[in-house]
N, C-alpha and C. Protein backbone atom coordinates (compact mmCIF):
# COMPACT_ATOMS: atom_id res chain seq x y z
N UNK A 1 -30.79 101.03 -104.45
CA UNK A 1 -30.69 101.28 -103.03
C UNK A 1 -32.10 101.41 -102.46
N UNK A 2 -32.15 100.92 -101.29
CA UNK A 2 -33.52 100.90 -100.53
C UNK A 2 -34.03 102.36 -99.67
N UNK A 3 -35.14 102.48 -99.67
CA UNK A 3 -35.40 103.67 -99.16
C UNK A 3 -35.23 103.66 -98.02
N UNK A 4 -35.03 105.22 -96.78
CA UNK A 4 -35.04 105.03 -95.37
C UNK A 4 -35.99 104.10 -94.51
N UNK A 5 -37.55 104.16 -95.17
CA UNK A 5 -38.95 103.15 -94.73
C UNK A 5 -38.28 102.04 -94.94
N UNK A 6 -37.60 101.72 -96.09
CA UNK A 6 -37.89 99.88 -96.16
C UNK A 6 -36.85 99.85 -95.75
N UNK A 7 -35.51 99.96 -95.39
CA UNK A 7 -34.36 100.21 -94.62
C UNK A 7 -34.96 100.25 -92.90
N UNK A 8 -35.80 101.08 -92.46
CA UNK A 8 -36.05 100.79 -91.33
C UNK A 8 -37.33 99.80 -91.04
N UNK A 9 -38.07 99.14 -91.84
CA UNK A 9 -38.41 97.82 -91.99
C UNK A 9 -37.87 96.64 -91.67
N UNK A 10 -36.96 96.46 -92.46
CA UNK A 10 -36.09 95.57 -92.28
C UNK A 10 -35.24 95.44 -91.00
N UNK A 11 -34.83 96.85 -90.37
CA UNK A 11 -34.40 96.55 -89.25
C UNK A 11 -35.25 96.44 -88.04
N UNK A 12 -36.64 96.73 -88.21
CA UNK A 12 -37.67 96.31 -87.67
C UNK A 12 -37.75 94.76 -87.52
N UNK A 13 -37.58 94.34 -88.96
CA UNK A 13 -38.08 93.01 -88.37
C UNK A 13 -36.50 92.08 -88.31
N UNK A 14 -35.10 92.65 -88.73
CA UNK A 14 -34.25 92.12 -87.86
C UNK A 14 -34.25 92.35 -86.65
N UNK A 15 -34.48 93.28 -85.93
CA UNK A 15 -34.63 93.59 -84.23
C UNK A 15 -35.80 92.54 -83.71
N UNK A 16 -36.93 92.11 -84.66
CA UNK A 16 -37.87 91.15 -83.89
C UNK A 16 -37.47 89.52 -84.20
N UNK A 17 -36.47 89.80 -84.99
CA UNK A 17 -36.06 88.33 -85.24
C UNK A 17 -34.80 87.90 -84.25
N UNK A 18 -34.23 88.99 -84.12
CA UNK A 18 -33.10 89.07 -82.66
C UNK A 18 -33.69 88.71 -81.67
N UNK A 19 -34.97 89.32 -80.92
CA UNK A 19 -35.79 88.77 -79.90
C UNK A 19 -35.77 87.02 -79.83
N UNK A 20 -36.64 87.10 -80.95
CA UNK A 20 -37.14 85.56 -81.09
C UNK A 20 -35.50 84.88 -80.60
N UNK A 21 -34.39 85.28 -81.31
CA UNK A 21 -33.12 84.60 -81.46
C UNK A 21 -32.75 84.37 -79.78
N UNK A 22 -33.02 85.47 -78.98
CA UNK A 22 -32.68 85.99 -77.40
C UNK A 22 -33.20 85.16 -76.66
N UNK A 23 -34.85 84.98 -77.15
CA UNK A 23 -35.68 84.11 -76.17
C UNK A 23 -34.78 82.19 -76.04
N UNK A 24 -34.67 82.09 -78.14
CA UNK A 24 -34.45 80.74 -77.99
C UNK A 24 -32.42 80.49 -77.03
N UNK A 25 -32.01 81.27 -76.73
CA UNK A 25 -31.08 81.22 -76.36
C UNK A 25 -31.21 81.30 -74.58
N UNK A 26 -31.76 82.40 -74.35
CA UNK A 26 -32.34 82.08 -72.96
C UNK A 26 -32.69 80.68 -71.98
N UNK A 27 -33.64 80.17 -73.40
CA UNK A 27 -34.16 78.30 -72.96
C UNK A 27 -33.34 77.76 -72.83
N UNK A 28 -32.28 78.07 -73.92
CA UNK A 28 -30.87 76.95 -74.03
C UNK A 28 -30.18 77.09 -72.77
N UNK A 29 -30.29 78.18 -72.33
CA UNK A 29 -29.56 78.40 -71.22
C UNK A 29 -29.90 78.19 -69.77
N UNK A 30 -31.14 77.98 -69.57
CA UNK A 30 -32.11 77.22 -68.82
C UNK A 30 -32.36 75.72 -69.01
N UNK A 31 -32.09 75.55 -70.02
CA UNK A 31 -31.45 73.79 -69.83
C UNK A 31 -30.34 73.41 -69.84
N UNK A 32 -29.30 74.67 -70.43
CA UNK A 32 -27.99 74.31 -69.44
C UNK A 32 -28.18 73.91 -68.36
N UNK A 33 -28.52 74.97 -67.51
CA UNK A 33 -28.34 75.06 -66.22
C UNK A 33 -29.37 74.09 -65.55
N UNK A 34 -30.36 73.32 -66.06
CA UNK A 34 -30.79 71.78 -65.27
C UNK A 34 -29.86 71.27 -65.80
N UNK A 35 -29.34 70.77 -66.71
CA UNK A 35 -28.35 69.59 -66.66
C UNK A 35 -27.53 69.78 -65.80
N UNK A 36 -26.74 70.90 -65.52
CA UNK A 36 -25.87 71.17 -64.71
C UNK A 36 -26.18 70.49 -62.80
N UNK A 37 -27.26 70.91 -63.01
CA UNK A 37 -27.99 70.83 -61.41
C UNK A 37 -28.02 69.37 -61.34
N UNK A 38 -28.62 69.07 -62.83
CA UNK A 38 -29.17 67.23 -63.02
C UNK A 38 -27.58 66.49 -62.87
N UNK A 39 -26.93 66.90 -63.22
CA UNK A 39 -25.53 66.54 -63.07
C UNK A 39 -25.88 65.36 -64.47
N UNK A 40 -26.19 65.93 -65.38
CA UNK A 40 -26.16 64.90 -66.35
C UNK A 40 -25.36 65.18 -67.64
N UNK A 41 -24.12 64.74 -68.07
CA UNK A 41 -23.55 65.13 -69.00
C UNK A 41 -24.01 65.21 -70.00
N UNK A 42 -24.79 64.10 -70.77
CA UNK A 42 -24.83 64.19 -72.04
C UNK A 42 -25.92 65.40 -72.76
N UNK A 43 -27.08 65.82 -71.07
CA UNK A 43 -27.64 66.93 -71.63
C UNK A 43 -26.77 68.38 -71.52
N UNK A 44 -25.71 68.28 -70.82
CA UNK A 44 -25.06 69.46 -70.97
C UNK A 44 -23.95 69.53 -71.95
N UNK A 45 -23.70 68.33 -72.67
CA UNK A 45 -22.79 68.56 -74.28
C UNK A 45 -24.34 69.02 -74.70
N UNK A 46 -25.60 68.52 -74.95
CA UNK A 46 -26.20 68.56 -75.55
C UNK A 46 -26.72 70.22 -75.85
N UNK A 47 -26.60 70.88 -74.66
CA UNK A 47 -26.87 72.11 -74.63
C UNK A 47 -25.90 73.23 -74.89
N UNK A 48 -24.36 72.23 -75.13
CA UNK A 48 -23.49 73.28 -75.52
C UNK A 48 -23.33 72.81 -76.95
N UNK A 49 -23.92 72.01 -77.00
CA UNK A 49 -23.91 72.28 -78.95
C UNK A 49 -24.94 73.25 -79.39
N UNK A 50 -26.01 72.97 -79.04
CA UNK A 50 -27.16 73.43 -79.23
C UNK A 50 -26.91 75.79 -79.12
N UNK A 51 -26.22 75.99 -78.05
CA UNK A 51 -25.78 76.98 -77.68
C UNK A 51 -24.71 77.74 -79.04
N UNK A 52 -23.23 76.76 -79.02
CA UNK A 52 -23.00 76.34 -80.12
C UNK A 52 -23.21 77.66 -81.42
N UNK A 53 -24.72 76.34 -81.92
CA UNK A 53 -25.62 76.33 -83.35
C UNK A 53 -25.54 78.07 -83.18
N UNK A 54 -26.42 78.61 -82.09
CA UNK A 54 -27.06 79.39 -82.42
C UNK A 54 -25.98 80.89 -82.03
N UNK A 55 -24.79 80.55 -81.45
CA UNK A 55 -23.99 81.55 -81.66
C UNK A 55 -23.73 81.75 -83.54
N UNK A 56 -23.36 80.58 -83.70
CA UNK A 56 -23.34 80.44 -85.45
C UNK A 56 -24.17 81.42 -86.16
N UNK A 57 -25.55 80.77 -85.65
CA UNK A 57 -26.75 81.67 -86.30
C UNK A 57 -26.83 83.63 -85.84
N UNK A 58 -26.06 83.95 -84.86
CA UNK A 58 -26.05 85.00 -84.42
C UNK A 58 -25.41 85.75 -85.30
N UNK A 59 -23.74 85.12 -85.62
CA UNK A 59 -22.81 85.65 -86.31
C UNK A 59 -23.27 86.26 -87.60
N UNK A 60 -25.00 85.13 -88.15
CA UNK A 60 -25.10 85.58 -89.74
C UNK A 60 -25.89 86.96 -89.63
N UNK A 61 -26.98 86.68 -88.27
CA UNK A 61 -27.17 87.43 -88.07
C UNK A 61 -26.72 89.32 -87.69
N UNK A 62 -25.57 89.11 -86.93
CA UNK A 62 -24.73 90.43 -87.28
C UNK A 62 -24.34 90.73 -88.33
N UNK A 63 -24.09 89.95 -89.51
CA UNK A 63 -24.12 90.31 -90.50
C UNK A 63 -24.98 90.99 -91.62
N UNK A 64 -25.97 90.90 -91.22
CA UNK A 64 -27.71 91.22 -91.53
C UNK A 64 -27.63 93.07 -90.88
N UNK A 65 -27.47 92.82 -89.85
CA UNK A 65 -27.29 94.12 -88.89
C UNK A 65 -25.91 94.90 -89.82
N UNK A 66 -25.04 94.52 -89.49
CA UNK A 66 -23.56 95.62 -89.90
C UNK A 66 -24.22 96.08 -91.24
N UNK A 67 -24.89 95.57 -92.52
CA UNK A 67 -25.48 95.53 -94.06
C UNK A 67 -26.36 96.99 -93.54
N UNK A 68 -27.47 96.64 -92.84
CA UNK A 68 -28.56 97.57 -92.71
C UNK A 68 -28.06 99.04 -92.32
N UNK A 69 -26.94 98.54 -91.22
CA UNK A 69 -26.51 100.01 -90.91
C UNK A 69 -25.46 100.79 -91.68
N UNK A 70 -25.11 100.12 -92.36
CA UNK A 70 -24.12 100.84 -93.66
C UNK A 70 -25.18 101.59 -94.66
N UNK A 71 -26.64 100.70 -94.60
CA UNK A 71 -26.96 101.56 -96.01
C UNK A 71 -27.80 102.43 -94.91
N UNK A 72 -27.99 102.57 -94.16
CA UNK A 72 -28.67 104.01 -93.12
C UNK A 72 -27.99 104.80 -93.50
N UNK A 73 -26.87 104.50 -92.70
CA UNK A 73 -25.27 105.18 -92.30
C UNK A 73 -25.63 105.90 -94.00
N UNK A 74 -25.26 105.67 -95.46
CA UNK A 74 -25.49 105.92 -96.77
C UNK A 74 -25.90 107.04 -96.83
N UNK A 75 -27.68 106.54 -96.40
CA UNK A 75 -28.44 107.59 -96.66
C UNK A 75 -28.25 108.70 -95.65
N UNK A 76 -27.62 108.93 -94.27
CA UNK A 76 -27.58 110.10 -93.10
C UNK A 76 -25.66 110.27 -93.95
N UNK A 77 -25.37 109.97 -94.39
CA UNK A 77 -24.04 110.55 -94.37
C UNK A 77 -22.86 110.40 -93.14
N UNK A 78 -23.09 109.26 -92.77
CA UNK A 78 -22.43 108.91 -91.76
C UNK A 78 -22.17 107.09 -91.74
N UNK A 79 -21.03 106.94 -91.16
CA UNK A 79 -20.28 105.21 -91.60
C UNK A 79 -21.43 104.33 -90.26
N UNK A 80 -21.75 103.51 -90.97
CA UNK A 80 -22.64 102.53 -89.93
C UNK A 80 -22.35 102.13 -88.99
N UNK A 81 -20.80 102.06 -89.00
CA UNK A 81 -20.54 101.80 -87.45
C UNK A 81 -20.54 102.59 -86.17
N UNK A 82 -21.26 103.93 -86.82
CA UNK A 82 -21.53 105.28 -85.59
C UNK A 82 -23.16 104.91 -85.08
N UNK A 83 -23.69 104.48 -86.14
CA UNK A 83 -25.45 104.38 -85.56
C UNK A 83 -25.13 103.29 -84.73
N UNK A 84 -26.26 102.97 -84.28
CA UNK A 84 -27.02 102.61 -82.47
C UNK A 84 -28.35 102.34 -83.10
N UNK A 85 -29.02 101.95 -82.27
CA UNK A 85 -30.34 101.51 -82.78
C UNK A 85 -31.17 103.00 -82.13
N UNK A 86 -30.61 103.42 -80.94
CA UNK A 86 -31.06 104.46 -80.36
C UNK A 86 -31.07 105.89 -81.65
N UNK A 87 -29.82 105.69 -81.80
CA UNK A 87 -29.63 106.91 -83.09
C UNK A 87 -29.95 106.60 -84.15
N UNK A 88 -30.48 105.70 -84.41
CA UNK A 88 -31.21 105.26 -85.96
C UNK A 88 -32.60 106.18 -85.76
N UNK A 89 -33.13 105.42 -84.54
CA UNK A 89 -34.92 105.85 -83.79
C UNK A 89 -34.74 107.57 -84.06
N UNK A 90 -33.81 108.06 -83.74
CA UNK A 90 -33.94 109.30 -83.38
C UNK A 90 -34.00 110.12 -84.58
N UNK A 91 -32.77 109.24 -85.49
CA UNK A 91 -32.51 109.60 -87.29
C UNK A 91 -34.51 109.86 -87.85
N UNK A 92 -34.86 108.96 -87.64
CA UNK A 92 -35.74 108.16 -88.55
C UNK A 92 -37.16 109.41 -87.76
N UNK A 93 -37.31 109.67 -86.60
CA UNK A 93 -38.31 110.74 -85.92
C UNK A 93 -39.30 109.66 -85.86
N UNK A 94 -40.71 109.76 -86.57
CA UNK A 94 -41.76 109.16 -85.92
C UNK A 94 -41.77 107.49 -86.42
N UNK A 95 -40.89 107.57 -87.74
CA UNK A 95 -41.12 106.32 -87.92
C UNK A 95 -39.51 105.36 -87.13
N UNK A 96 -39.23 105.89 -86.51
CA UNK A 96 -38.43 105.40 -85.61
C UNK A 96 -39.07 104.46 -84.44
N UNK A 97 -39.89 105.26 -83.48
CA UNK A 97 -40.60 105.23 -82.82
C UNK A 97 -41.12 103.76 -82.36
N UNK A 98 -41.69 102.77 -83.50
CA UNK A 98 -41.26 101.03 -82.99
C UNK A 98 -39.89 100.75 -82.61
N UNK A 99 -39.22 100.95 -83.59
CA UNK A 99 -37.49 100.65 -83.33
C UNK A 99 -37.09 101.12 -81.87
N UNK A 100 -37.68 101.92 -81.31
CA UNK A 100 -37.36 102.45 -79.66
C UNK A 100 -37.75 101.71 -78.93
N UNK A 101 -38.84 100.93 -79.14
CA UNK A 101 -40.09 100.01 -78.38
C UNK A 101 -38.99 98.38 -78.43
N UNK A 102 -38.82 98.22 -79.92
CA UNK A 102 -37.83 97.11 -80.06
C UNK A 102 -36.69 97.16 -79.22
N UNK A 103 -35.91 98.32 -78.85
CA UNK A 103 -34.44 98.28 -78.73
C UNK A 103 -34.75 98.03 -77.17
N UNK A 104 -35.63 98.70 -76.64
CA UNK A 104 -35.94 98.19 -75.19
C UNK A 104 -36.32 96.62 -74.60
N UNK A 105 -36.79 96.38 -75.28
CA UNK A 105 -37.37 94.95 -75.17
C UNK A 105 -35.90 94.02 -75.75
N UNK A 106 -35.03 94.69 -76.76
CA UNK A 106 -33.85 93.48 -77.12
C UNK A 106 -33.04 93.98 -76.31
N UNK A 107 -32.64 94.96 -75.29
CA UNK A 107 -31.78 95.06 -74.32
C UNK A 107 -32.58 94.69 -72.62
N UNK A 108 -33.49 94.49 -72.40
CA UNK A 108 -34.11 93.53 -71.67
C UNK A 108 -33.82 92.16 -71.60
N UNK A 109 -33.70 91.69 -73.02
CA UNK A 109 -33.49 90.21 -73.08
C UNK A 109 -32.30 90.17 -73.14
N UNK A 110 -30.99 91.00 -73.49
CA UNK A 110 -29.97 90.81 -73.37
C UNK A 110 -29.68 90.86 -71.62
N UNK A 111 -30.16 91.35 -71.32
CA UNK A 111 -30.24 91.82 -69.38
C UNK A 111 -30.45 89.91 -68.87
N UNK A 112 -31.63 89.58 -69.50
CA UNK A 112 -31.96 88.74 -68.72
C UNK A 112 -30.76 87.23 -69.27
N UNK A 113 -30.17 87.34 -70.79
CA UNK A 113 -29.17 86.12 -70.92
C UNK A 113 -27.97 86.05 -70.24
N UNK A 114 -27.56 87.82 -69.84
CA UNK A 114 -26.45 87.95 -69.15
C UNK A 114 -26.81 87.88 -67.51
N UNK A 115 -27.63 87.80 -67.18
CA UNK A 115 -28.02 86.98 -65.57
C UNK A 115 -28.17 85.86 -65.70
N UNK A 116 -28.23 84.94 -66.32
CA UNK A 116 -28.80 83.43 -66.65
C UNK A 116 -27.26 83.07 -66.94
N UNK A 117 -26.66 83.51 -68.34
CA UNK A 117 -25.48 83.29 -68.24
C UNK A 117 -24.81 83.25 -66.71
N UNK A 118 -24.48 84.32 -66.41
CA UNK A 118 -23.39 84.95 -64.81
C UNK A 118 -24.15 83.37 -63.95
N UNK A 119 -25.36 82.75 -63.52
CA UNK A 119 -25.72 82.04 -62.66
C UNK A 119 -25.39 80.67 -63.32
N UNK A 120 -25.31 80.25 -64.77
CA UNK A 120 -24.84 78.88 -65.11
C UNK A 120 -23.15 79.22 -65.04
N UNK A 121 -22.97 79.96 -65.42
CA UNK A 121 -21.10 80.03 -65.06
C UNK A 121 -20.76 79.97 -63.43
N UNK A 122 -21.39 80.28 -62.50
CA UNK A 122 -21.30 80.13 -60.91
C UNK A 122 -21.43 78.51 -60.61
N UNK A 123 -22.95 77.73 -61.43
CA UNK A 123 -23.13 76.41 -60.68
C UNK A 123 -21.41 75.89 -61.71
N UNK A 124 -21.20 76.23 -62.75
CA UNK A 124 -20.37 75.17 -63.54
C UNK A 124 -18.83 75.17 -62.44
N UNK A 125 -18.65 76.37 -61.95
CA UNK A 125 -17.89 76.64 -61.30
C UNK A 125 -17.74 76.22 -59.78
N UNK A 126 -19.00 75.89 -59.20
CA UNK A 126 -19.08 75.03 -57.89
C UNK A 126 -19.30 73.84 -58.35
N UNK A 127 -19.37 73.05 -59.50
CA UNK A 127 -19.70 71.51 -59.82
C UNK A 127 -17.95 71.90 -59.83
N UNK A 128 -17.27 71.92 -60.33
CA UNK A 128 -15.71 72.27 -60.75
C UNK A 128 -14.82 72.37 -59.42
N UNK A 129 -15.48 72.65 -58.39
CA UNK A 129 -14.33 73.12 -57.26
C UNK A 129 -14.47 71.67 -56.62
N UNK A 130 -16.06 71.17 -56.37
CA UNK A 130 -16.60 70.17 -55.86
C UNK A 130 -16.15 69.04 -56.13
N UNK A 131 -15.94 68.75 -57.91
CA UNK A 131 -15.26 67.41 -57.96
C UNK A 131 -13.41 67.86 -58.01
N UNK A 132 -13.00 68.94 -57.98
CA UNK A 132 -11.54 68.81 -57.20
C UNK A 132 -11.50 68.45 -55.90
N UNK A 133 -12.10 69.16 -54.94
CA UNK A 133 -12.16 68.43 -54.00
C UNK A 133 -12.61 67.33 -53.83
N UNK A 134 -13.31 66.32 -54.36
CA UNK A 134 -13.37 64.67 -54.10
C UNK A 134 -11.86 64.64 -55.03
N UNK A 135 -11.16 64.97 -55.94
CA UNK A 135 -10.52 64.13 -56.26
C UNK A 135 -9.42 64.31 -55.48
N UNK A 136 -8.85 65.39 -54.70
CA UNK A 136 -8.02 65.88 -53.93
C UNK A 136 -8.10 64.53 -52.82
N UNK A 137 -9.36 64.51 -52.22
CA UNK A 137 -9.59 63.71 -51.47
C UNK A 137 -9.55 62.28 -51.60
N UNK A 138 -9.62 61.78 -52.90
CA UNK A 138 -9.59 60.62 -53.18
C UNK A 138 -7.67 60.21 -52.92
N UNK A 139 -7.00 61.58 -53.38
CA UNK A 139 -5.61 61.17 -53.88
C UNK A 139 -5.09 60.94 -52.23
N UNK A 140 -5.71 61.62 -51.56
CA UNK A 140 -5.40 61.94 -50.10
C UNK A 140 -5.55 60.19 -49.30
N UNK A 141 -6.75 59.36 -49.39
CA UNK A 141 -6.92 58.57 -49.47
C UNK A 141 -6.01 57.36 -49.97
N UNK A 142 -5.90 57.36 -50.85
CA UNK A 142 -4.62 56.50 -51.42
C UNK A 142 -3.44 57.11 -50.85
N UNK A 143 -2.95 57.82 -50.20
CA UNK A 143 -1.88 57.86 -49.65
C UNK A 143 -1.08 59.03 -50.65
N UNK A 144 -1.36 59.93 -51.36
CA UNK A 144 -0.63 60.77 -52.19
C UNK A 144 -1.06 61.71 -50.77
N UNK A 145 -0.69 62.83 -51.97
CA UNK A 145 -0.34 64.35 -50.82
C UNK A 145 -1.47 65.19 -51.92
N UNK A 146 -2.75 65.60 -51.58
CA UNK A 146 -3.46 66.51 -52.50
C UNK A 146 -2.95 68.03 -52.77
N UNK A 147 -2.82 67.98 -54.24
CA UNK A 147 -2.10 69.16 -54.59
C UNK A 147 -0.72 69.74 -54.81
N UNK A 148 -0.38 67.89 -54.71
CA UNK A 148 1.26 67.78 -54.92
C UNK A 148 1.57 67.28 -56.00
N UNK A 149 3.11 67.74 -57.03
CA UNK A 149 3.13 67.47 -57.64
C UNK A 149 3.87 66.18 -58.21
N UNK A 150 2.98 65.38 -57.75
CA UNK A 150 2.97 64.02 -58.39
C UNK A 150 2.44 63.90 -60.21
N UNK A 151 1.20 64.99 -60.41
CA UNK A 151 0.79 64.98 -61.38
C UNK A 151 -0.40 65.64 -61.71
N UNK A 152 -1.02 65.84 -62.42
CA UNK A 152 -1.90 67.00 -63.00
C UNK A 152 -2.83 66.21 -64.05
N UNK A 153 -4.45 66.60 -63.59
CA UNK A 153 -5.52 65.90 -64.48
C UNK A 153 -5.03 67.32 -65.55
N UNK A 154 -5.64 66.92 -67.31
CA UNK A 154 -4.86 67.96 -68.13
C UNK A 154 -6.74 67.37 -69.36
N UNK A 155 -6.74 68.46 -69.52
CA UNK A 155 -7.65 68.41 -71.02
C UNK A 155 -7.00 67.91 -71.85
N UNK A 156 -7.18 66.33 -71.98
CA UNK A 156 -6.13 66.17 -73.59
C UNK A 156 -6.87 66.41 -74.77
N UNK A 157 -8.22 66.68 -74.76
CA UNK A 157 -8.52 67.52 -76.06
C UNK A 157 -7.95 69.11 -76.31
N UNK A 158 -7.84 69.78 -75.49
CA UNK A 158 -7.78 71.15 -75.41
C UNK A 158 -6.33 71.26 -76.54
């Protein structure tokens, strides 16, 4: 078993490898959102694969995390799923003290994916209303009734 230092090491440098993970997800999400604007499909599959990948890579990553805080959790006598990064810092006293510096800066960047997110889910959602209405309008045009049920565009992948 690893000591509390190299135990909070490690979650040192998983918390700075989370960053790095935050930033590259951020970009992704900033080139979502030009393709979106660019109205160009193939960069916005391109960016939801890419998005995708790195949820993948997140998942192993929580897994890295749930490990570290079980063997904390070990050594304080308490199940890992009660610590926090806040209550680790506090566990740990001075050598906590980066880990406080970290947890601010990885809930910053979580601040800033969940505004980036909320603003590419708004344009995807006005590109979405926009081409119903041309197609409403198109059906209107040909002589249908828009929004009648004649028939229904349908995800046939879904």
């Amino acid at each position: 078993m690893m000591s509390v230092q190299s135990l909070m090491n490690a979650l040192e440098a998983w918390v700075q490898e989370e960053l790095l993970a935050r930033r590259r997800f951020l970009e992704l999400l900033e080139t979502q959102e030009a393709a979106v604007k660019r109205a160009e499909a193939q960069g916005l599959a391109d960016s939801v694969n890419a998005i995708e990948k790195e949820i993948e890579a997140q998942l192993r990553r929580d897994e890295k995390r749930v490990r570290l805080f079980a063997e904390l959790g070990h050594h304080w006598g308490v199940t890992g799923d009660v610590l926090t990064l806040t209550s680790i810092a506090e566990r740990a006293g001075d050598a906590g003290r980066r880990l406080a510096t970290l947890r601010d800066e990885l809930a910053a960047a979580s601040d800033r994916i969940v505004r980036k997110n909320r603003r590419v889910s708004r344009l995807l959602e006005a590109h979405q209303k926009v081409i119903e209405e041309l197609l409403q309008a198109l059906v209107a045009i040909q002589g249908g009734v828009p929004g009648g049920s004649t028939g229904a565009l349908v995800n046939a992948e879904a």
